[in-house]
Structures are given as C-alpha cells and as structure tokens.
Protein backbone atom coordinates (compact mmCIF):
# COMPACT_ATOMS: atom_id res chain seq x y z
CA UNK A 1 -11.36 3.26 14.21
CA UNK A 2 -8.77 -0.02 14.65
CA UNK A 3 -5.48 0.26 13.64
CA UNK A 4 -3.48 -0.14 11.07
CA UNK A 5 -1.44 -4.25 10.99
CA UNK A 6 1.03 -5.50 8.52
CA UNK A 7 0.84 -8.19 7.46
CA UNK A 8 2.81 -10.81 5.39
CA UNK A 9 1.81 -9.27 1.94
CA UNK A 10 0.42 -5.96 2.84
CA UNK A 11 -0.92 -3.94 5.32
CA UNK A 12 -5.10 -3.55 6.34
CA UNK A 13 -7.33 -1.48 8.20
CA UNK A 14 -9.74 -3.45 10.88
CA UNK A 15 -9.81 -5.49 14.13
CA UNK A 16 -9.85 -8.82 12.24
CA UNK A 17 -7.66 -9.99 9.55
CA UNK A 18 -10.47 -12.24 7.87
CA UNK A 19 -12.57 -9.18 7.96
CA UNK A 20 -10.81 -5.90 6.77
CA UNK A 21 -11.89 -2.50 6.17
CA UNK A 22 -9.11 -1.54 3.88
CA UNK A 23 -6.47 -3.40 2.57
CA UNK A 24 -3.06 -3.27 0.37
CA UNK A 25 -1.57 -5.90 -1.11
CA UNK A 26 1.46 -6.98 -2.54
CA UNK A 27 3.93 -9.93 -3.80
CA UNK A 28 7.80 -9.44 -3.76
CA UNK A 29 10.19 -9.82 -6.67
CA UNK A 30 13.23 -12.26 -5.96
CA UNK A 31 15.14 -8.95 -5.72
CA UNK A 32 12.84 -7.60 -2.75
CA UNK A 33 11.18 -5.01 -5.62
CA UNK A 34 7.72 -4.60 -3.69
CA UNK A 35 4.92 -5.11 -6.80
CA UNK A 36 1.61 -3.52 -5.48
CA UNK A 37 -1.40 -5.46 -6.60
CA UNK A 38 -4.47 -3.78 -5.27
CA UNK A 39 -6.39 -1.62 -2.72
CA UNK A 40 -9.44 -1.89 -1.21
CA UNK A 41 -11.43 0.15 0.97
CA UNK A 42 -14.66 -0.03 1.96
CA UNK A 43 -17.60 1.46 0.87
CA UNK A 44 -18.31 3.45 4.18
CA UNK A 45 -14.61 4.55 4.58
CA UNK A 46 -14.19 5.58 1.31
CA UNK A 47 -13.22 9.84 0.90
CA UNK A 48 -11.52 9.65 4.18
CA UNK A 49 -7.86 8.97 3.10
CA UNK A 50 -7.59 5.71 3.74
CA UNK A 51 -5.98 4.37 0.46
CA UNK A 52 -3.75 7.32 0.50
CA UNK A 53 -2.38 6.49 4.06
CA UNK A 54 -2.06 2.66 3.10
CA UNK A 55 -0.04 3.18 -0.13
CA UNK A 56 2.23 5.32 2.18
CA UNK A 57 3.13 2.55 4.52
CA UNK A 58 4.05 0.33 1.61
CA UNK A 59 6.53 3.67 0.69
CA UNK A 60 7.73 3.97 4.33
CA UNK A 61 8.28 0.18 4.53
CA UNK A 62 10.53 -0.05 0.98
CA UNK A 63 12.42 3.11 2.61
CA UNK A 64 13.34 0.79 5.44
CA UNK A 65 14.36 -2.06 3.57
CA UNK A 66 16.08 0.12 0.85
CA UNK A 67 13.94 -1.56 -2.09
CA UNK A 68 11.85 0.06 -4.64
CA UNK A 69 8.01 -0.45 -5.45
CA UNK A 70 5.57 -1.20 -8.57
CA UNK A 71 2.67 -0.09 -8.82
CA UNK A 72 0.86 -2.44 -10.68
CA UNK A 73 -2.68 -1.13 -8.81
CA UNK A 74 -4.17 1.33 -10.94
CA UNK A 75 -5.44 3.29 -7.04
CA UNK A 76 -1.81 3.30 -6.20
CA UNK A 77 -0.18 4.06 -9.66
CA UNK A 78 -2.34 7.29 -9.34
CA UNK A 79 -0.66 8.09 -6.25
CA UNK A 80 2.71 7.41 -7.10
CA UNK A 81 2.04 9.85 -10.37
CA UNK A 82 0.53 12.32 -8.29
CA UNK A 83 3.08 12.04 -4.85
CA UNK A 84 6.34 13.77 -5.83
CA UNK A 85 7.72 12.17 -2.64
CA UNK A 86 7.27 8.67 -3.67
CA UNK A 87 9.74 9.45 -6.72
CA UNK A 88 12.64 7.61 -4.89
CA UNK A 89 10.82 4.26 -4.32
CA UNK A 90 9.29 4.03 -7.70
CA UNK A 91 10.58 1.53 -9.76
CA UNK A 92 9.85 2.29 -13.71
C-alpha cells in the first residue's frame, strides 16, 4: 500500500494524486481554523482504518500549527465526537 502525501488542501492515500485511494479535504479560515469538508475512501479499502488514520493527520497537522479544526464532514464529525483526544483541536 502507497503512502500517505499532503497536499495543499488535505492529505490522500495512493501513488498518484489524480488518482487517489482515500482522500481528506479541507479549506482554511482567514484565521488558519482548518474546516474539514469530506473523506473519501475507496470501496476496496473501506473497514481498514483508513478514514480514521486520515482525519488524524489533519489533528496532528493543526497541533503543529497551533490552530483548531471543523468538522464540517459528517465521517470526520463522527470521529471528533467519538475521539476524546481530538477535544483540544475542535473548534465548536
């Protein structure tokens, strides 16, 4: 299995960025709030963790920066309700 890559406005799962297996996406508020828009795996990598593991690297990255994230995806909403540890980067 490829990789995970950032890129501009999210981060994605597969050897070509025109072609992805998974992907997260969001925009960023002039304040650098991170606003998740959606997630998308695949049909034949879906049960495996993959949306979990992508929503975490949009929490790891607004740890670095020191900015806060909306979940405006309903896939990554869940996981903010659900993750106790994502308490600190949620913006409400």
């Amino acid at each position: 299995m490829s990789e995970y890559q950032q890129s501009a406005n999210g981060f994605y799962l597969g050897d070509n960025p025109d072609d992805r297996d998974a992907e997260i996406e969001f925009s960023r508020r002039s304040d650098g709030t991170i606003v998740i828009l959606h997630t998308l795996v695949s049909d034949r990598l879906r049960g495996q963790g993959i949306g979990q593991e992508l929503v975490r690297k949009v929490v790891e990255l607004a740890r670095e920066e020191g900015v806060r994230i909306v979940p405006l995806c309903p896939f990554a909403k869940a996981q903010f309700q659900r993750v106790e540890q994502y308490q600190d980067v949620w913006a409400r």
